[in-house]
C-alpha atoms as a PDB file:
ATOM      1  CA  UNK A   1     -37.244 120.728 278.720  1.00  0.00           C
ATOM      2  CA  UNK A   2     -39.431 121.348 275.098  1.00  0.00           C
ATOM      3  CA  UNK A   3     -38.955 123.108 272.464  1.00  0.00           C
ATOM      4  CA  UNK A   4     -41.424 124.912 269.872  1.00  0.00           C
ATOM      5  CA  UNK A   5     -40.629 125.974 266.482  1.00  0.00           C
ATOM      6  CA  UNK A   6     -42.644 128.626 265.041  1.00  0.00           C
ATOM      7  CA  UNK A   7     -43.133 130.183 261.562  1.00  0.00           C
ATOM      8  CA  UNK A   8     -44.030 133.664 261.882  1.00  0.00           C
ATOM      9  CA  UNK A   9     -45.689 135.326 258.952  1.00  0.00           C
ATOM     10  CA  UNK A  10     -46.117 139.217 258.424  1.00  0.00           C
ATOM     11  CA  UNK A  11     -49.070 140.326 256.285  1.00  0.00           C
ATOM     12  CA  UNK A  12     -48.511 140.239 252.788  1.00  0.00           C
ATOM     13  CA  UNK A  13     -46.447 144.124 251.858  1.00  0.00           C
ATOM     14  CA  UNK A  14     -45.767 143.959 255.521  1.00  0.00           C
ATOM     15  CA  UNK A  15     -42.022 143.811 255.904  1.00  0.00           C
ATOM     16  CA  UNK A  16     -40.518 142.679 259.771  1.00  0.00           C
ATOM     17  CA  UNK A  17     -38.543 145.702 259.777  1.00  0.00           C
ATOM     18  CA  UNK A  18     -37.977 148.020 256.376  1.00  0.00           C
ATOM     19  CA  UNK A  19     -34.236 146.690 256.115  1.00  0.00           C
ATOM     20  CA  UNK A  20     -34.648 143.167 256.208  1.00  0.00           C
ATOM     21  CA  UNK A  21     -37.437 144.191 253.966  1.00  0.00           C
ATOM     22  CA  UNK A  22     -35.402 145.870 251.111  1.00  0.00           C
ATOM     23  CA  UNK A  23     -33.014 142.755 251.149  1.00  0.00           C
ATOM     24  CA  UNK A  24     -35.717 140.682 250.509  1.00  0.00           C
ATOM     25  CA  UNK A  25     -37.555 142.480 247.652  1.00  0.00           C
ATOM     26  CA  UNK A  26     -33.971 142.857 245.892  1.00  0.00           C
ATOM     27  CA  UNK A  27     -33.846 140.601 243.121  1.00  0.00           C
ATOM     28  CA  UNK A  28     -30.347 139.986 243.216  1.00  0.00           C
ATOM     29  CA  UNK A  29     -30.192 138.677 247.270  1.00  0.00           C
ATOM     30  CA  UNK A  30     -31.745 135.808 249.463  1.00  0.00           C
ATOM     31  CA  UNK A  31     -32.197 136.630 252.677  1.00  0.00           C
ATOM     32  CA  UNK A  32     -30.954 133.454 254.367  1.00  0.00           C
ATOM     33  CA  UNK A  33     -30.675 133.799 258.370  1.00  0.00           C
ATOM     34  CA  UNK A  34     -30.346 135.853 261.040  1.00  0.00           C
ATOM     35  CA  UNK A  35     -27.542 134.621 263.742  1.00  0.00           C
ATOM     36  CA  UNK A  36     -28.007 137.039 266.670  1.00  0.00           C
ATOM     37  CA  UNK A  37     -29.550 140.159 267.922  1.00  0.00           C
ATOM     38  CA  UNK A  38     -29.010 142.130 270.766  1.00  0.00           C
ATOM     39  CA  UNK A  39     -31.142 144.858 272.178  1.00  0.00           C
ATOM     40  CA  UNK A  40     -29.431 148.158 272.947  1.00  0.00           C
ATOM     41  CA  UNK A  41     -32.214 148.735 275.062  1.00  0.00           C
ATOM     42  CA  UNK A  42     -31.792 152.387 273.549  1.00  0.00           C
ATOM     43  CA  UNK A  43     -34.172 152.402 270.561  1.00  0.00           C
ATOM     44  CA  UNK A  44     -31.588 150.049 268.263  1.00  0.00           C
ATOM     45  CA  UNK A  45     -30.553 146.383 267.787  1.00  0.00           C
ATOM     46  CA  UNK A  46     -27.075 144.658 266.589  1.00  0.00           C
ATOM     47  CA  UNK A  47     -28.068 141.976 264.423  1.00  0.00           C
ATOM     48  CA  UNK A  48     -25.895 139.965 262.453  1.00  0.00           C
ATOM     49  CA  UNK A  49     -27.227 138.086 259.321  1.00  0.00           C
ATOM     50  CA  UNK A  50     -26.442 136.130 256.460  1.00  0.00           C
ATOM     51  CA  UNK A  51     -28.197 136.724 252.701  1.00  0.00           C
ATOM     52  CA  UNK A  52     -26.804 135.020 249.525  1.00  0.00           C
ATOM     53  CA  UNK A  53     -25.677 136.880 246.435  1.00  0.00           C
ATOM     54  CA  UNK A  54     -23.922 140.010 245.569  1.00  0.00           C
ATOM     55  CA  UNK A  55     -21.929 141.057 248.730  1.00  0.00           C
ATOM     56  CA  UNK A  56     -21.469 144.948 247.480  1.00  0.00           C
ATOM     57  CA  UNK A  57     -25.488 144.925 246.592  1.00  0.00           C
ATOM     58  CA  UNK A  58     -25.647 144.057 250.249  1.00  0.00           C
ATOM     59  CA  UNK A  59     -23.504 146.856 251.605  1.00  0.00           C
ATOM     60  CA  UNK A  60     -25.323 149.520 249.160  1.00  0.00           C
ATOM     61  CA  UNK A  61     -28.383 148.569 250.905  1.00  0.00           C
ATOM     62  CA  UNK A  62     -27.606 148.679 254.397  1.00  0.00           C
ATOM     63  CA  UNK A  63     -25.591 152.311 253.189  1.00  0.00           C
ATOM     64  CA  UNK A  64     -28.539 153.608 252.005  1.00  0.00           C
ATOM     65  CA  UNK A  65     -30.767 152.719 254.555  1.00  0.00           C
ATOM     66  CA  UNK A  66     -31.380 155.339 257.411  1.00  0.00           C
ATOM     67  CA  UNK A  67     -32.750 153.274 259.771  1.00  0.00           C
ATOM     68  CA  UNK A  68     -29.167 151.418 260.014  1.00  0.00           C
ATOM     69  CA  UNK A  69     -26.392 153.606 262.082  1.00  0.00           C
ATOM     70  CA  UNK A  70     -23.527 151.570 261.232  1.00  0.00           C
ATOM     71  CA  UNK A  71     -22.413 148.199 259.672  1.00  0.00           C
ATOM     72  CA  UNK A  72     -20.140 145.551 257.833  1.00  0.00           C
ATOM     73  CA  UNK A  73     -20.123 143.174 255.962  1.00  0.00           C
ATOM     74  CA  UNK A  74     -17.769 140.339 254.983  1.00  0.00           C
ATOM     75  CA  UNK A  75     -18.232 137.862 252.111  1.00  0.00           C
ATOM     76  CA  UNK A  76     -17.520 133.993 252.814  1.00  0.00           C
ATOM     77  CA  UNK A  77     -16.697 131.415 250.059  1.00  0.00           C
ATOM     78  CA  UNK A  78     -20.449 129.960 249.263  1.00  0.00           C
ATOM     79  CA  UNK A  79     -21.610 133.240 247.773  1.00  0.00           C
ATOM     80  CA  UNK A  80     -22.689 134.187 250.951  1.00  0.00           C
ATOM     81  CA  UNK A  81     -22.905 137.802 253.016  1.00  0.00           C
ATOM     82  CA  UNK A  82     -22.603 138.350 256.625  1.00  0.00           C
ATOM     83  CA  UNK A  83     -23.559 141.686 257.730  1.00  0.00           C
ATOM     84  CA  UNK A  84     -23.283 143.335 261.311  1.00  0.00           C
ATOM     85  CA  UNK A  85     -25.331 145.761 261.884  1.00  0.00           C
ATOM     86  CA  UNK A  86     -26.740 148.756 264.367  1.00  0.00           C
ATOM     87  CA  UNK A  87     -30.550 149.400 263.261  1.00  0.00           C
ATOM     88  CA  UNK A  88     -33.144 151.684 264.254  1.00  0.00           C
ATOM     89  CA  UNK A  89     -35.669 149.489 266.157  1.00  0.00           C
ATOM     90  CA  UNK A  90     -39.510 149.965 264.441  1.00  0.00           C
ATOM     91  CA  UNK A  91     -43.493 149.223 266.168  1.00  0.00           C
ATOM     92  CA  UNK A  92     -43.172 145.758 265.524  1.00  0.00           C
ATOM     93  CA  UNK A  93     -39.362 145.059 266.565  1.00  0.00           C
ATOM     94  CA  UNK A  94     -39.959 146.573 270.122  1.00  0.00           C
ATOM     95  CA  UNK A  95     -43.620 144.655 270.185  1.00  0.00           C
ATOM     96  CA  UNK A  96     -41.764 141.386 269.532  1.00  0.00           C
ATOM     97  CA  UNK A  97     -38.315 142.442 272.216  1.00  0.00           C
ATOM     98  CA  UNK A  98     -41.331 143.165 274.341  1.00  0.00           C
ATOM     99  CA  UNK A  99     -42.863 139.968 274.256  1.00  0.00           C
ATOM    100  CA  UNK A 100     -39.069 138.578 274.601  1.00  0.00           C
ATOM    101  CA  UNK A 101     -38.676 140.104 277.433  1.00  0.00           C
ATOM    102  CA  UNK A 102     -41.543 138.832 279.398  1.00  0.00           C
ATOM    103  CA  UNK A 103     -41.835 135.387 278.183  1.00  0.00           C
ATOM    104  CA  UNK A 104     -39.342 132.446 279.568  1.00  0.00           C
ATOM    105  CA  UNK A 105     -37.654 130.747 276.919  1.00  0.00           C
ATOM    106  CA  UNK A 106     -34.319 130.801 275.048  1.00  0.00           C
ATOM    107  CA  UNK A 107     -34.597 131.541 271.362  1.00  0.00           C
ATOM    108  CA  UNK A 108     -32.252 129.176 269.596  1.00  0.00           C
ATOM    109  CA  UNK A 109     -30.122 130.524 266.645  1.00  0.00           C
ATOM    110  CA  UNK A 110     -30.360 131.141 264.359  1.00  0.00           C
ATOM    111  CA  UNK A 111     -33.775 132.216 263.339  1.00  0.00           C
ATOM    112  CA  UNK A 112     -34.091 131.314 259.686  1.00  0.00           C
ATOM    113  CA  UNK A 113     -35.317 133.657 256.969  1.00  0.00           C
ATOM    114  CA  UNK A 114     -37.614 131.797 254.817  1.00  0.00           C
ATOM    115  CA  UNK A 115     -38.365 132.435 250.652  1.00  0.00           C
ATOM    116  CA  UNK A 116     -41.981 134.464 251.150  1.00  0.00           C
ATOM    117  CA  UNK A 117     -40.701 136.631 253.964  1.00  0.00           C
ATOM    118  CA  UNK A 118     -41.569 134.494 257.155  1.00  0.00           C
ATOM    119  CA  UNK A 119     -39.377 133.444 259.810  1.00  0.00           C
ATOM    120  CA  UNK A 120     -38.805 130.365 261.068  1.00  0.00           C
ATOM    121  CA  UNK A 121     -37.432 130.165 264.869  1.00  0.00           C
ATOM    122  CA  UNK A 122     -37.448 127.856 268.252  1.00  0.00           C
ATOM    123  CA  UNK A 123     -37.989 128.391 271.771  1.00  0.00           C
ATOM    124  CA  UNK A 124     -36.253 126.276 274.643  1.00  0.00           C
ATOM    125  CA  UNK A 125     -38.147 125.824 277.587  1.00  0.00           C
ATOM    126  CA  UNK A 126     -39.836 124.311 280.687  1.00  0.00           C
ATOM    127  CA  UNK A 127     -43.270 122.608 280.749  1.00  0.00           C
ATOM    128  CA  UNK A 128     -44.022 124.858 283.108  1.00  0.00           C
ATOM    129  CA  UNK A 129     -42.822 128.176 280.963  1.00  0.00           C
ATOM    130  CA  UNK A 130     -45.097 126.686 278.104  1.00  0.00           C
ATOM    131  CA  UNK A 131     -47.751 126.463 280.202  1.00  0.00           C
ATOM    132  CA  UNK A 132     -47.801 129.754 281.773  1.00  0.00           C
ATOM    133  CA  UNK A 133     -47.050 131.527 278.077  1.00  0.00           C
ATOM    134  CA  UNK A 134     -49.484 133.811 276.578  1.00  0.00           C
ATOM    135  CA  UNK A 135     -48.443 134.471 272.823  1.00  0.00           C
ATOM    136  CA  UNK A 136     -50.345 136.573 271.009  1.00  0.00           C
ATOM    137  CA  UNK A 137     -49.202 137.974 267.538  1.00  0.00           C
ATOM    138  CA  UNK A 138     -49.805 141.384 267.119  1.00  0.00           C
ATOM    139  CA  UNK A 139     -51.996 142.787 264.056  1.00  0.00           C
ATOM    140  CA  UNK A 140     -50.852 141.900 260.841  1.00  0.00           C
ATOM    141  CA  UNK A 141     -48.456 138.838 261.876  1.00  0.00           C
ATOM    142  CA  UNK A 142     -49.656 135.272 262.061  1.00  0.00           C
ATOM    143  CA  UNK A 143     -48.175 132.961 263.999  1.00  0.00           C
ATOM    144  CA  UNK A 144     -47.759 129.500 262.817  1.00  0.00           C
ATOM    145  CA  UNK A 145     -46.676 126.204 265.267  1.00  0.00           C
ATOM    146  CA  UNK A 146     -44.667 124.003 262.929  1.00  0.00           C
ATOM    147  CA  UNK A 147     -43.364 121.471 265.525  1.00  0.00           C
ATOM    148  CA  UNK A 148     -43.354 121.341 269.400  1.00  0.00           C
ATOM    149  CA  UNK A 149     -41.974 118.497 272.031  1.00  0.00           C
ATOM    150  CA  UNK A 150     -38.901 117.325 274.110  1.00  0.00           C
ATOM    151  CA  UNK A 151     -35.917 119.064 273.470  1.00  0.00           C
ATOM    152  CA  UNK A 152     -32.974 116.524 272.896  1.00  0.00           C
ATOM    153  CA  UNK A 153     -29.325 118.971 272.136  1.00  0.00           C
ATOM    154  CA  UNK A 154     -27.665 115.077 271.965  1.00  0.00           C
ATOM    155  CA  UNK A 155     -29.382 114.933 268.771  1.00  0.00           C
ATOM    156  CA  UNK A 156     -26.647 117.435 267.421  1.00  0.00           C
ATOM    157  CA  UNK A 157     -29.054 120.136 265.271  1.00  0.00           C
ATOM    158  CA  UNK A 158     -26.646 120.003 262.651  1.00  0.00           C
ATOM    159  CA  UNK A 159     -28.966 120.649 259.655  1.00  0.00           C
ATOM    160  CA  UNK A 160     -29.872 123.835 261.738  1.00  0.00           C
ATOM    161  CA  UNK A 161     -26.944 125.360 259.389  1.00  0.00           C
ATOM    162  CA  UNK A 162     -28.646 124.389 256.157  1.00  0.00           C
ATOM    163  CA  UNK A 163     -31.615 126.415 254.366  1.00  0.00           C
ATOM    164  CA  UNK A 164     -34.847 125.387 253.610  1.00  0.00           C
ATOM    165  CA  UNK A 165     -34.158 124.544 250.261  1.00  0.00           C
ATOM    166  CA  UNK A 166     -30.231 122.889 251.474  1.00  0.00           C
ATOM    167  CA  UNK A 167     -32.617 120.605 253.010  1.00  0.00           C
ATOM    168  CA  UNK A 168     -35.078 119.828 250.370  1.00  0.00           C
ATOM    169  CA  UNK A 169     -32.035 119.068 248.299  1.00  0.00           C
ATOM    170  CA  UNK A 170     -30.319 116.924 251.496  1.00  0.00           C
ATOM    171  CA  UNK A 171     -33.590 115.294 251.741  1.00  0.00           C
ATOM    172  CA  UNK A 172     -34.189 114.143 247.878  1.00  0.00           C
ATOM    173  CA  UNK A 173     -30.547 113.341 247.551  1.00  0.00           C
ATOM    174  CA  UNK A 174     -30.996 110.512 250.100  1.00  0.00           C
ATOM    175  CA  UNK A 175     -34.702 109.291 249.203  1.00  0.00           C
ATOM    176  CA  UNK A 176     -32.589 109.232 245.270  1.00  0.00           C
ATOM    177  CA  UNK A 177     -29.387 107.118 246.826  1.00  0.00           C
ATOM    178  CA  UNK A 178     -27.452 109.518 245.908  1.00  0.00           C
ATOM    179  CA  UNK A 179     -25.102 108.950 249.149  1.00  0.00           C
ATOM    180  CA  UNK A 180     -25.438 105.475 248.467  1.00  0.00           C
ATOM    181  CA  UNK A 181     -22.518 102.778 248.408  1.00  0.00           C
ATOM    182  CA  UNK A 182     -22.686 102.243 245.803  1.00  0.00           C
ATOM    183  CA  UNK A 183     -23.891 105.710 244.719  1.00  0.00           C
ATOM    184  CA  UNK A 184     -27.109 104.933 242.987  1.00  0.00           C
ATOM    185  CA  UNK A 185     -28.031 108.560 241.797  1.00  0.00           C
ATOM    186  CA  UNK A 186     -26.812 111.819 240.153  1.00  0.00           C
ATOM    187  CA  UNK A 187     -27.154 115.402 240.326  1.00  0.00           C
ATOM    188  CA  UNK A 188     -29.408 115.104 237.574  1.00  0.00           C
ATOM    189  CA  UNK A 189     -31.805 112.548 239.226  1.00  0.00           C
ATOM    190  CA  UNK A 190     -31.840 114.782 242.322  1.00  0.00           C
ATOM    191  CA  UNK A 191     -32.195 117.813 240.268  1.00  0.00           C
ATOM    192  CA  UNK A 192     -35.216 116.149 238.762  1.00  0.00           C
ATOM    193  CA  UNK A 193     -37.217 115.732 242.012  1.00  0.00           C
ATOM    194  CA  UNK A 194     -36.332 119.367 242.955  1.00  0.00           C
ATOM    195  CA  UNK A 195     -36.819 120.771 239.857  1.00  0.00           C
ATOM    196  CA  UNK A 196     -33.619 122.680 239.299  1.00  0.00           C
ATOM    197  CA  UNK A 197     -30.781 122.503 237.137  1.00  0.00           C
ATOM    198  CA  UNK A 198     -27.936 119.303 237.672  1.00  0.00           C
ATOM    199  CA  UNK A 199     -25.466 122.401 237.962  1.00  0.00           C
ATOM    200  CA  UNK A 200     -27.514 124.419 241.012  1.00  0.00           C
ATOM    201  CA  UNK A 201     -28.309 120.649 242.900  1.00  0.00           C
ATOM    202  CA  UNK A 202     -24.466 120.230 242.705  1.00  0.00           C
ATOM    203  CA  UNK A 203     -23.770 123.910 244.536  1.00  0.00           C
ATOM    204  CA  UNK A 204     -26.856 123.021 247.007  1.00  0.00           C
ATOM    205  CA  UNK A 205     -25.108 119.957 247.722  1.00  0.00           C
ATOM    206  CA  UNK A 206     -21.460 121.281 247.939  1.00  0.00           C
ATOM    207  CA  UNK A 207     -22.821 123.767 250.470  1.00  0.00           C
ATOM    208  CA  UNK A 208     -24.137 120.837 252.264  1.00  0.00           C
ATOM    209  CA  UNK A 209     -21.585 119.313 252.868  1.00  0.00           C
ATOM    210  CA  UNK A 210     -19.523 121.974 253.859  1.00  0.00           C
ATOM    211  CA  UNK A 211     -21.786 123.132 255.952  1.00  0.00           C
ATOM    212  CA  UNK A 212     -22.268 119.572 257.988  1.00  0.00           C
ATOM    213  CA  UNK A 213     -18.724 118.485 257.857  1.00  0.00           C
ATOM    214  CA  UNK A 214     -17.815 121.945 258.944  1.00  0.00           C
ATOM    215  CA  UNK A 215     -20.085 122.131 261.792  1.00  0.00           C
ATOM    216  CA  UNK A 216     -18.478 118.158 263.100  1.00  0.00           C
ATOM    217  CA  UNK A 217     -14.959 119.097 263.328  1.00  0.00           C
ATOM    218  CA  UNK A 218     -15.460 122.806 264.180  1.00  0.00           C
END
């Protein structure tokens, strides 16, 4: 069994879908992830997704979009929005449930929203699958392999929760001994190699931690 992780890029002012588009052009919300989506096969997805920030911004978006036909949202305790939603599918949606749809893989969730827009995903599969797959982005998207080989699910994904940047910060934190015994760093030597504030390391790494222990004893 193999896996390939892909970064898929729309065209700069090209949005995935005019929704996830608004979110991410709103100054006060960071599209983080998207945890599942289901096609209706009627024209309209479910999705549900997580952003950062404001959860009322959130909602006034998805209310005053028309392409969504109904939704919630519910706030969590890292400053963090999960919205449900029913959406009008667009060209490029049912191009890419299309291509879904025909090829043989799992997609493993969830896909992760990046800073500039892109999306970062993997597919599960068989040699053979991989073989046989014909992938071809459609105008305007490129298509971007990040990482391919042997799938090992022993290996426990667990930073799969985190963001890119939660990871960044993870990553510096340990290369800084921060996690150490003894601890041989602080926030502000790990804020220094990310360049951030000692205060927003300290969140990144809160959420971290929550997010790693919570995922072990889950």
């Amino acid at each position: 069994m193999r896996y390939v992780t892909l970064r898929v890029r729309p065209e700069e002012g090209q949005g995935f879908h005019p929704v996830s588009e608004r979110i991410a052009r709103d100054p006060d919300l960071t599209p983080e992830a998207i945890h599942r989506m289901n096609d209706l096969g009627d024209g309209t997805v479910t999705l549900l997704a997580a952003a950062s920030g404001p959860v009322e911004r959130y909602r006034t978006i998805l209310a005053e979009s028309p392409e969504v036909y109904e939704f919630t949202v519910a706030d969590a305790e890292d400053d963090r929005a999960y919205g449900y939603s029913r959406i009008e599918t667009n060209e490029l949606t049912e191009y890419m449930l299309e291509r879904d749809r025909e090829l043989e893989f799992v997609r493993d969730w969830p896909i992760e929203v990046l800073p500039d827009g892109s999306q970062r995903l993997t597919l599960i599969g068989t040699d053979e699958a991989f073989a046989r797959a014909e992938y071809d982005p459609p105008a305007g998207v490129e298509i971007e392999i990040e990482k391919t080989g042997r799938y090992h699910p022993e290996g426990g994904r667990l930073l799969d929760a985190l963001t890119e940047r939660q990871r960044e910060v993870l990553v510096a934190a340990v290369e800084a001994g921060y996690y150490d015994t003894p601890r041989r760093a602080t926030h502000e030597d790990v804020a220094d190699r990310v360049d951030c504030s000692p205060a927003t390391a300290g969140e990144h790494l809160r959420k971290v931690e929550r997010a790693v222990f919570g995922a072990l004893v889950g």
